[in-house]
PDB file of N, CA and C in Angstrom:
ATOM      1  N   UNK A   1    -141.331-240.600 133.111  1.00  0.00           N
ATOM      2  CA  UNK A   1    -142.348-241.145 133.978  1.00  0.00           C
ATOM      3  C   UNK A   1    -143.411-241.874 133.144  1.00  0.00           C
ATOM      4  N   UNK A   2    -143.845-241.165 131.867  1.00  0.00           N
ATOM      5  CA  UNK A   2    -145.023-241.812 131.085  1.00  0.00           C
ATOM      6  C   UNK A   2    -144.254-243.640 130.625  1.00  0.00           C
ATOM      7  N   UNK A   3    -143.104-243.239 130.202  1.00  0.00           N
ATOM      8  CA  UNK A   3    -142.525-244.349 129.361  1.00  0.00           C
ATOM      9  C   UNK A   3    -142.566-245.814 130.651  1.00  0.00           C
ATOM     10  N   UNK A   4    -141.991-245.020 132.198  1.00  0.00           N
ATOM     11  CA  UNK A   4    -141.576-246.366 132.691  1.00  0.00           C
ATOM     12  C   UNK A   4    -143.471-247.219 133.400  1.00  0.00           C
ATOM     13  N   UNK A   5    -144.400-245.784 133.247  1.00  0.00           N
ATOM     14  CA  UNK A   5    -145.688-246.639 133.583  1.00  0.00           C
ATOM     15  C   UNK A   5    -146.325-247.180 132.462  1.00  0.00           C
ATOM     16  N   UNK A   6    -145.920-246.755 131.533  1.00  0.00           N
ATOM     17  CA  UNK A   6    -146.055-247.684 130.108  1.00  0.00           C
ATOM     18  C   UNK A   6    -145.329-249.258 130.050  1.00  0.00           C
ATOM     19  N   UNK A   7    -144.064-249.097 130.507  1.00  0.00           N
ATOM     20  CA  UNK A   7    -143.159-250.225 130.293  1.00  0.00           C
ATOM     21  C   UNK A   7    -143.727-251.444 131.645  1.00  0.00           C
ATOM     22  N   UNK A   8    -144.088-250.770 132.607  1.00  0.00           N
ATOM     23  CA  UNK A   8    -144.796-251.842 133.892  1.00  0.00           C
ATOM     24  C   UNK A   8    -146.208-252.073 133.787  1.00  0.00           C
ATOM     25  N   UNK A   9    -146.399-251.364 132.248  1.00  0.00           N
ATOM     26  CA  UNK A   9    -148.402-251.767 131.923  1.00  0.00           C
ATOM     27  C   UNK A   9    -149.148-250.938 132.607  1.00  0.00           C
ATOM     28  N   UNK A  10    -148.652-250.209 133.521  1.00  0.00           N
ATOM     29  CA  UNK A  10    -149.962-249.113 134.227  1.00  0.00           C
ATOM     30  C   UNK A  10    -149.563-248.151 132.584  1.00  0.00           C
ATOM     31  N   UNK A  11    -150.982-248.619 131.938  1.00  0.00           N
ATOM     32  CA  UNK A  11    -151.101-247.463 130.662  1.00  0.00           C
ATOM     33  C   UNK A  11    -151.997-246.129 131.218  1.00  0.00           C
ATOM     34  N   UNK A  12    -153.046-246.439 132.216  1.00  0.00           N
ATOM     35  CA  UNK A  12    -153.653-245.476 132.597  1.00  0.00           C
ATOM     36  C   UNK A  12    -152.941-244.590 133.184  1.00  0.00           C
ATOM     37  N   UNK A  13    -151.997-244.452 134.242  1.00  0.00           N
ATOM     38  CA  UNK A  13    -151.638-243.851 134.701  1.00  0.00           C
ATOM     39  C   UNK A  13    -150.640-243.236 133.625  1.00  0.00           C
ATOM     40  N   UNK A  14    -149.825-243.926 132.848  1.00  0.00           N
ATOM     41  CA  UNK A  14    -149.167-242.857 131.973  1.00  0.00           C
ATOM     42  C   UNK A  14    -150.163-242.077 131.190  1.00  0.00           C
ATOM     43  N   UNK A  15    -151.150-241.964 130.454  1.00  0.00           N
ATOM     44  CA  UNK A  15    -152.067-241.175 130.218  1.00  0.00           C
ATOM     45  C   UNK A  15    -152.948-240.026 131.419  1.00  0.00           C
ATOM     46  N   UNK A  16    -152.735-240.709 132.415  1.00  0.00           N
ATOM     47  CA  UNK A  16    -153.590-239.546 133.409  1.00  0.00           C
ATOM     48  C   UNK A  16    -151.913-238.815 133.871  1.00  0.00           C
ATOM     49  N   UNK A  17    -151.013-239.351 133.791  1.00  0.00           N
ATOM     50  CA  UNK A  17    -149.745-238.518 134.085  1.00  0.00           C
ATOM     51  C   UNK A  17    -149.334-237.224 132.861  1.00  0.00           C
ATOM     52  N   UNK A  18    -149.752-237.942 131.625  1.00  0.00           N
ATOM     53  CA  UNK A  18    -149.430-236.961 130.270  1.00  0.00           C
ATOM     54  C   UNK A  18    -150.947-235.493 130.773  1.00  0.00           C
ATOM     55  N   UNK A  19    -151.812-235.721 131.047  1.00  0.00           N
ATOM     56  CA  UNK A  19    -152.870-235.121 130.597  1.00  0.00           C
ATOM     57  C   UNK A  19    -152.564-234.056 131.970  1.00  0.00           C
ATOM     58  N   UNK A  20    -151.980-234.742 133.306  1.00  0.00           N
ATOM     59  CA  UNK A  20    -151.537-233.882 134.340  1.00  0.00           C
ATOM     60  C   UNK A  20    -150.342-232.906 133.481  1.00  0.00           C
ATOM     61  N   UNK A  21    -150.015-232.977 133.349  1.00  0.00           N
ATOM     62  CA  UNK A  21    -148.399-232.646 132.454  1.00  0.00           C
ATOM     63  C   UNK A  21    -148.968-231.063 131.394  1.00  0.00           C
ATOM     64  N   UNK A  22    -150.449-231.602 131.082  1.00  0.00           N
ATOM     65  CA  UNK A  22    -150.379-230.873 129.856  1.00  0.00           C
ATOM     66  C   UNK A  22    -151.398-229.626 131.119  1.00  0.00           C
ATOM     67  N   UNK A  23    -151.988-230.233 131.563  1.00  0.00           N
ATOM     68  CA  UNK A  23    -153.136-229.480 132.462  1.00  0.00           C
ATOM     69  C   UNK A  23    -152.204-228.498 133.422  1.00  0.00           C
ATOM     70  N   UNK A  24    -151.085-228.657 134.029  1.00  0.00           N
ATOM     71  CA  UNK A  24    -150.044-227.737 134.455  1.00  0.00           C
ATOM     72  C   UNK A  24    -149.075-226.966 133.929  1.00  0.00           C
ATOM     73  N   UNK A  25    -149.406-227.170 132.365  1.00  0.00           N
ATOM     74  CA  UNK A  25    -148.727-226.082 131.896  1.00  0.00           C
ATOM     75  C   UNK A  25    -147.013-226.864 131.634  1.00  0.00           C
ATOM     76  N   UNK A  26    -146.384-228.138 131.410  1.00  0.00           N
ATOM     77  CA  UNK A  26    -145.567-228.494 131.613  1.00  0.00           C
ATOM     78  C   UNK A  26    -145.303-228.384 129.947  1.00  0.00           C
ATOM     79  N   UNK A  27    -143.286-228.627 129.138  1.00  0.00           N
ATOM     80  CA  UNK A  27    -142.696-228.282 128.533  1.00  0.00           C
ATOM     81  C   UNK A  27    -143.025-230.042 127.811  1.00  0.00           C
ATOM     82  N   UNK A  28    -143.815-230.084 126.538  1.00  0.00           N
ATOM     83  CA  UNK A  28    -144.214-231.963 126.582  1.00  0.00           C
ATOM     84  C   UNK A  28    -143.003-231.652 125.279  1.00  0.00           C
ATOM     85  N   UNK A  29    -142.337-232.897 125.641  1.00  0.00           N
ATOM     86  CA  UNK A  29    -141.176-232.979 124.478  1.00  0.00           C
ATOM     87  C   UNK A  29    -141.405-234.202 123.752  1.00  0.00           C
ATOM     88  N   UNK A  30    -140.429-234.487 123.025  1.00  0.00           N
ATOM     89  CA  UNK A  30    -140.337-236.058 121.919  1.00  0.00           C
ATOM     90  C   UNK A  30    -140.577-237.276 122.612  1.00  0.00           C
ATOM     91  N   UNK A  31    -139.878-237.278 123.565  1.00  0.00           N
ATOM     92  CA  UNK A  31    -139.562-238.691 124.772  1.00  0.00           C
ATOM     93  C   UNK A  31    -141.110-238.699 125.313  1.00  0.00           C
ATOM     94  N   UNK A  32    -141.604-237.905 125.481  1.00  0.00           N
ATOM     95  CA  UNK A  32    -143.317-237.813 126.315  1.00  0.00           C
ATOM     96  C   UNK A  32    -144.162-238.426 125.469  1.00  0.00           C
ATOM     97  N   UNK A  33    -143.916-237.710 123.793  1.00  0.00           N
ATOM     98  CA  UNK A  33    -144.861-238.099 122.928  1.00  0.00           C
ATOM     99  C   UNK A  33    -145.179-239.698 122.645  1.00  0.00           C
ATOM    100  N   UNK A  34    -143.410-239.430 121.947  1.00  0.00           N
ATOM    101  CA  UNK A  34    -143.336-241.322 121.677  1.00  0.00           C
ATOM    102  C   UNK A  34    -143.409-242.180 122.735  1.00  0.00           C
ATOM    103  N   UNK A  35    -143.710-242.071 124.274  1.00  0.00           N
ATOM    104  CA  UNK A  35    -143.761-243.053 124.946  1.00  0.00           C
ATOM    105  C   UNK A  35    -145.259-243.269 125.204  1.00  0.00           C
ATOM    106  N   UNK A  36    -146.078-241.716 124.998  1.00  0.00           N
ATOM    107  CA  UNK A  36    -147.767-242.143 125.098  1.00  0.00           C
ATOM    108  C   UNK A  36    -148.572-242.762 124.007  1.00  0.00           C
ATOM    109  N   UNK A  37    -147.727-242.397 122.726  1.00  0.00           N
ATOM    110  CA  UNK A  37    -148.467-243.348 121.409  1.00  0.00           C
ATOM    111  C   UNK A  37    -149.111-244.678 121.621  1.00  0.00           C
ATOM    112  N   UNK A  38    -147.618-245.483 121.926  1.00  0.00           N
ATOM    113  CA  UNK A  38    -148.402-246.793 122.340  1.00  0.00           C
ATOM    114  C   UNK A  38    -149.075-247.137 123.420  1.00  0.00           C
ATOM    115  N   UNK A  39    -149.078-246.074 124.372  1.00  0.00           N
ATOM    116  CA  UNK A  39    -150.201-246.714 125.310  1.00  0.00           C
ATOM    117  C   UNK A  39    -151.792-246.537 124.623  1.00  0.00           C
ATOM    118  N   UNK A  40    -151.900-245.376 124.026  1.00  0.00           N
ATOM    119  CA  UNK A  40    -152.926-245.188 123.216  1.00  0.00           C
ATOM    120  C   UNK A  40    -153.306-245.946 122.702  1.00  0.00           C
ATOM    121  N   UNK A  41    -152.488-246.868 122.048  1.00  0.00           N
ATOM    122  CA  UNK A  41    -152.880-248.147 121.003  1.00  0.00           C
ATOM    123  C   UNK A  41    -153.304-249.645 121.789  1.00  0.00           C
ATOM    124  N   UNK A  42    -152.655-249.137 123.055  1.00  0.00           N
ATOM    125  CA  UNK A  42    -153.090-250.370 124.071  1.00  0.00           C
ATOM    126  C   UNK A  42    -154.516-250.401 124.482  1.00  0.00           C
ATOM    127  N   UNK A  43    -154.591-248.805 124.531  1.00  0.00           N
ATOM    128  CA  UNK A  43    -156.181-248.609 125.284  1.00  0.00           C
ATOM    129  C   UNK A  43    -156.651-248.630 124.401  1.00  0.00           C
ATOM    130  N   UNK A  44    -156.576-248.778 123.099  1.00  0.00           N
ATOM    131  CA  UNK A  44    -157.553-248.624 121.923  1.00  0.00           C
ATOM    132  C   UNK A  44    -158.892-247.188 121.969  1.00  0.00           C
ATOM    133  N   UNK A  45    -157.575-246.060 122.120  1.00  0.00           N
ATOM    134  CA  UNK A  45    -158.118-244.472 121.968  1.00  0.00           C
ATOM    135  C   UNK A  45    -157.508-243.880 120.911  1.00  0.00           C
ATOM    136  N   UNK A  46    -157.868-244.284 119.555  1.00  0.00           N
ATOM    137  CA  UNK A  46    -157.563-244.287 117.941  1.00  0.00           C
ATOM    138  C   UNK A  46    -157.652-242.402 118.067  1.00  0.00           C
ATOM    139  N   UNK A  47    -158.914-242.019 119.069  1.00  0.00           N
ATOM    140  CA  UNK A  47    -159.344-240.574 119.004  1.00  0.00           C
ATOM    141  C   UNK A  47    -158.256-239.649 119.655  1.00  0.00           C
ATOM    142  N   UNK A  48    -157.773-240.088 120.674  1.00  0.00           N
ATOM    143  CA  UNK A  48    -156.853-239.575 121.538  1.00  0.00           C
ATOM    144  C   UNK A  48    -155.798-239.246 120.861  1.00  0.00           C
ATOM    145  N   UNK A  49    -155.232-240.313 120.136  1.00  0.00           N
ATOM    146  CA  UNK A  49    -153.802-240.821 118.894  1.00  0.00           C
ATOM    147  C   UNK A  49    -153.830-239.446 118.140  1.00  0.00           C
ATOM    148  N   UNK A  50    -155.009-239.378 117.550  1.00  0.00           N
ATOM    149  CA  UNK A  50    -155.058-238.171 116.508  1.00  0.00           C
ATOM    150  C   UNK A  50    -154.949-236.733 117.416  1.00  0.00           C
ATOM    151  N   UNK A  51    -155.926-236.901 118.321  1.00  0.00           N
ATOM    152  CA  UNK A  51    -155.399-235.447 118.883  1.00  0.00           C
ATOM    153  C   UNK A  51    -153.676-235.449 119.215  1.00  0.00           C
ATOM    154  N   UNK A  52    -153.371-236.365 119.722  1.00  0.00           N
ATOM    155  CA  UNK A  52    -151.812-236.078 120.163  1.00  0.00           C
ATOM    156  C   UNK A  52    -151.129-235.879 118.624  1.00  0.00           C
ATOM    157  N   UNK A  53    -151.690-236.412 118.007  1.00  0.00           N
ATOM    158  CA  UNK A  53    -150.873-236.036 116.359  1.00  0.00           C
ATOM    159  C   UNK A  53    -151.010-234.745 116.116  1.00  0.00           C
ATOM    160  N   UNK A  54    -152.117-233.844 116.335  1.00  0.00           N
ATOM    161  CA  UNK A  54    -152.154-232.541 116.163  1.00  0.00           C
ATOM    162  C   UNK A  54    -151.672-232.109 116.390  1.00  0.00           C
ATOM    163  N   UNK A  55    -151.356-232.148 118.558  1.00  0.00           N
ATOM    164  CA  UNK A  55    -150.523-231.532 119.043  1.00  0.00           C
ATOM    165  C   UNK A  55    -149.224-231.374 118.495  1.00  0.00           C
ATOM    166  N   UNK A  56    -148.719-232.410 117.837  1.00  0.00           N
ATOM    167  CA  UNK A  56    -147.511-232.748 117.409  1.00  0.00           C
ATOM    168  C   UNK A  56    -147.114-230.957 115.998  1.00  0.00           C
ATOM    169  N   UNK A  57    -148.555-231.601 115.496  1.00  0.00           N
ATOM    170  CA  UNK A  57    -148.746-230.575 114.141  1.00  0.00           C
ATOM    171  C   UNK A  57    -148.020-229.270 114.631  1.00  0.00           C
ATOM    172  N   UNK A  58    -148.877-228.977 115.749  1.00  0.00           N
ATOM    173  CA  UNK A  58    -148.860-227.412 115.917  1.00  0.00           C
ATOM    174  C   UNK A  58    -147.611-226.873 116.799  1.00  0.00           C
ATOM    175  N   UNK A  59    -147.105-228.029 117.441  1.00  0.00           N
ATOM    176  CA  UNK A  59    -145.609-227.926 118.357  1.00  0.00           C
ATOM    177  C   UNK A  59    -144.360-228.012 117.230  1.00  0.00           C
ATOM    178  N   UNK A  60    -144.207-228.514 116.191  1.00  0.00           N
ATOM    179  CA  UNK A  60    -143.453-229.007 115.351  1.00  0.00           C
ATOM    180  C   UNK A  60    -142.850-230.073 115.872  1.00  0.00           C
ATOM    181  N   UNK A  61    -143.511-230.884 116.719  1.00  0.00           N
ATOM    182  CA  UNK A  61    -142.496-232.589 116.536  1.00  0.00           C
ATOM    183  C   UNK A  61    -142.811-233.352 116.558  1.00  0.00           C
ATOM    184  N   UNK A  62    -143.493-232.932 115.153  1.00  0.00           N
ATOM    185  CA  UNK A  62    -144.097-234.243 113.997  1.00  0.00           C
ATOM    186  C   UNK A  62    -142.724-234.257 113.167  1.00  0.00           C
ATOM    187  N   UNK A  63    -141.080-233.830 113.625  1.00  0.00           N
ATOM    188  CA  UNK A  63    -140.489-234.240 112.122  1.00  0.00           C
ATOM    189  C   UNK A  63    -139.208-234.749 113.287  1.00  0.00           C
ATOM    190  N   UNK A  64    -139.684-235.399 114.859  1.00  0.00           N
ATOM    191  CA  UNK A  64    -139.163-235.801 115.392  1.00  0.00           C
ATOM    192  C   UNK A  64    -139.125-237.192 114.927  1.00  0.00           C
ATOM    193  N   UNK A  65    -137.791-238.117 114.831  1.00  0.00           N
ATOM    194  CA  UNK A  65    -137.876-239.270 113.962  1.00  0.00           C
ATOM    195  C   UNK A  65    -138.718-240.185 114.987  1.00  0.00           C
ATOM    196  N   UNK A  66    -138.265-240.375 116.423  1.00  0.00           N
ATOM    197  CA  UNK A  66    -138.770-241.047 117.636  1.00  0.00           C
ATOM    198  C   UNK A  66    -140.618-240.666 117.242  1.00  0.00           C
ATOM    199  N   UNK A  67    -140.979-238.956 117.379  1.00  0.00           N
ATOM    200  CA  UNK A  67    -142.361-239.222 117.470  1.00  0.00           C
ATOM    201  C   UNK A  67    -142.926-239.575 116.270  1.00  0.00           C
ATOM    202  N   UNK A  68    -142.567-239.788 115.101  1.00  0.00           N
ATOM    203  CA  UNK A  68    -142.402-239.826 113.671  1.00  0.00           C
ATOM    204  C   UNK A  68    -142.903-241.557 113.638  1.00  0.00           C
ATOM    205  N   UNK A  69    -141.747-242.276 114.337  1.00  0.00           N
ATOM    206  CA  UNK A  69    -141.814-243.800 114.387  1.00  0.00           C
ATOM    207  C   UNK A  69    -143.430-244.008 114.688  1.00  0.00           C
ATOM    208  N   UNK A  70    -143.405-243.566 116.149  1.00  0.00           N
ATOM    209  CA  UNK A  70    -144.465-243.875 117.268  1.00  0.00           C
ATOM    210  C   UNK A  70    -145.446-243.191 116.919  1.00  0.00           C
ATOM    211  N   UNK A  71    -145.984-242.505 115.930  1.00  0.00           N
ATOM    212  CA  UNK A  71    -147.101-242.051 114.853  1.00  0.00           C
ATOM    213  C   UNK A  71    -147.499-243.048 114.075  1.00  0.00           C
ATOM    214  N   UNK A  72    -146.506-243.657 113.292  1.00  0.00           N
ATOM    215  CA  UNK A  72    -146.667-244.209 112.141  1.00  0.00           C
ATOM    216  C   UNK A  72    -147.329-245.603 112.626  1.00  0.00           C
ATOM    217  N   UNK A  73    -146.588-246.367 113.669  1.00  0.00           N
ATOM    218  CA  UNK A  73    -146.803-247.334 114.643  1.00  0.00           C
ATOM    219  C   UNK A  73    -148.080-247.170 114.721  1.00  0.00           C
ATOM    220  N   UNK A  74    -148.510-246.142 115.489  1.00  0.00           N
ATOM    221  CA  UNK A  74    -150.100-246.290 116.214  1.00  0.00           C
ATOM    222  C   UNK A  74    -150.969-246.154 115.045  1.00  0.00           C
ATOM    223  N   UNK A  75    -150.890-245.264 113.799  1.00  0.00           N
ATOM    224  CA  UNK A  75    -151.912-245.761 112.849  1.00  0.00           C
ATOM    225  C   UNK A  75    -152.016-247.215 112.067  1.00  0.00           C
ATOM    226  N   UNK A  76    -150.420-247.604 111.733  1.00  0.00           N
ATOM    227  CA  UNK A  76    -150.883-248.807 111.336  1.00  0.00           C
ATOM    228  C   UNK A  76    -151.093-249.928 112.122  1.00  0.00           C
ATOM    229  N   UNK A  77    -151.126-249.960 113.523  1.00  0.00           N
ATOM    230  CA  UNK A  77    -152.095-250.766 114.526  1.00  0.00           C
ATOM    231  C   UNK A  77    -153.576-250.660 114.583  1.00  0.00           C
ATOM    232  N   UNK A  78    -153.369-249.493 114.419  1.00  0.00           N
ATOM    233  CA  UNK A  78    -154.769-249.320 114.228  1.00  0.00           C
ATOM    234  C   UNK A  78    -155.536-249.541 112.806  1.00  0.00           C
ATOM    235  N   UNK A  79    -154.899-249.798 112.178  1.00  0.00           N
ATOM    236  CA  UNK A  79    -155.574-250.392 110.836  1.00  0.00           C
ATOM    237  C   UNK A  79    -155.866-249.197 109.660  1.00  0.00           C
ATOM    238  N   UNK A  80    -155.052-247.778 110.017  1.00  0.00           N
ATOM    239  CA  UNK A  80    -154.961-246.815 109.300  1.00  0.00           C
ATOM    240  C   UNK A  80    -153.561-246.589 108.135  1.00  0.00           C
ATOM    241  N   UNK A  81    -153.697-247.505 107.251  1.00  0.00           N
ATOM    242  CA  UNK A  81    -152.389-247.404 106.254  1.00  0.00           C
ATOM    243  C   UNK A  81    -151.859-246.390 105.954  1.00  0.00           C
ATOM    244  N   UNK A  82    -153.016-245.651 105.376  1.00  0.00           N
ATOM    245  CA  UNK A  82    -153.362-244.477 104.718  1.00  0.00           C
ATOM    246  C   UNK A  82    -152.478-243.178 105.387  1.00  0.00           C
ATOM    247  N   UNK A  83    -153.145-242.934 106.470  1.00  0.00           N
ATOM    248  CA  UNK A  83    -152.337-241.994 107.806  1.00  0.00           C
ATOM    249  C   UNK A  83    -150.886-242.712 107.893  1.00  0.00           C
ATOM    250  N   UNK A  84    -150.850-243.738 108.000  1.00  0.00           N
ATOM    251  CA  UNK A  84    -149.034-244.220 108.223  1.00  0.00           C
ATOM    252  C   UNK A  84    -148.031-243.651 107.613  1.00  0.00           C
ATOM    253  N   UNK A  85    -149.345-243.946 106.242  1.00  0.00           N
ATOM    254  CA  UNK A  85    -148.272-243.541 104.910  1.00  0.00           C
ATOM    255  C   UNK A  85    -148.438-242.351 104.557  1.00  0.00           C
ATOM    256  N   UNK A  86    -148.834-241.629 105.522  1.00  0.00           N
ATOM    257  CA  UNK A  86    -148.966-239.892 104.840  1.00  0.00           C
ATOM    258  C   UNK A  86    -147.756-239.790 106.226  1.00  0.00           C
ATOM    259  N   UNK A  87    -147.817-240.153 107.325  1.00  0.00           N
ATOM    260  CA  UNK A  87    -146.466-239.588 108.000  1.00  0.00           C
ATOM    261  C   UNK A  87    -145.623-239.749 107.538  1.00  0.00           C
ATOM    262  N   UNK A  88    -144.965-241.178 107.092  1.00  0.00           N
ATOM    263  CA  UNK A  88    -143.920-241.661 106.446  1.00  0.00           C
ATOM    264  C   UNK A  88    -143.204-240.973 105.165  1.00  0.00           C
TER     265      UNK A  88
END
């Protein structure tokens, strides 16, 4: 659901759909992660990016290659090399 309101440009709604998701207690997997990265980078919420990176930290799928990509992606859009290259 996040990916296809991402893919038709409603970015808000895939973000108010992820945050429903997390607020009900729902199972957030790889496919959820990597499809909200780049909306993040659309809305230019650099702050948001990092919390979802945490989440990633503390779930373990930060060594998902998909959320791995779509990490690396949103820092170096965002002009963070540094972070790219510490996921990478």
């Amino acid at each position: 659901m996040i990916g296809t309101f991402a893919h038709n440009g409603f970015n808000n709604h895939a973000l108010e759909s992820f945050s429903l998701m997390i607020d009900e207690g729902w199972k957030i997997n790889s496919t959820s992660i990597s499809s909200l990265l780049p909306v993040l980078v659309e809305l230019v919420k650099f702050s948001k990016g990092r919390e979802v990176h945490g989440f990633c930290l503390r779930t373990g799928l930060e060594c998902d290659v998909f959320v791995a990509n779509a990490l690396i992606d949103m820092y170096a859009k965002s002009t963070r090399s540094a972070e790219a290259s510490a996921v990478f």
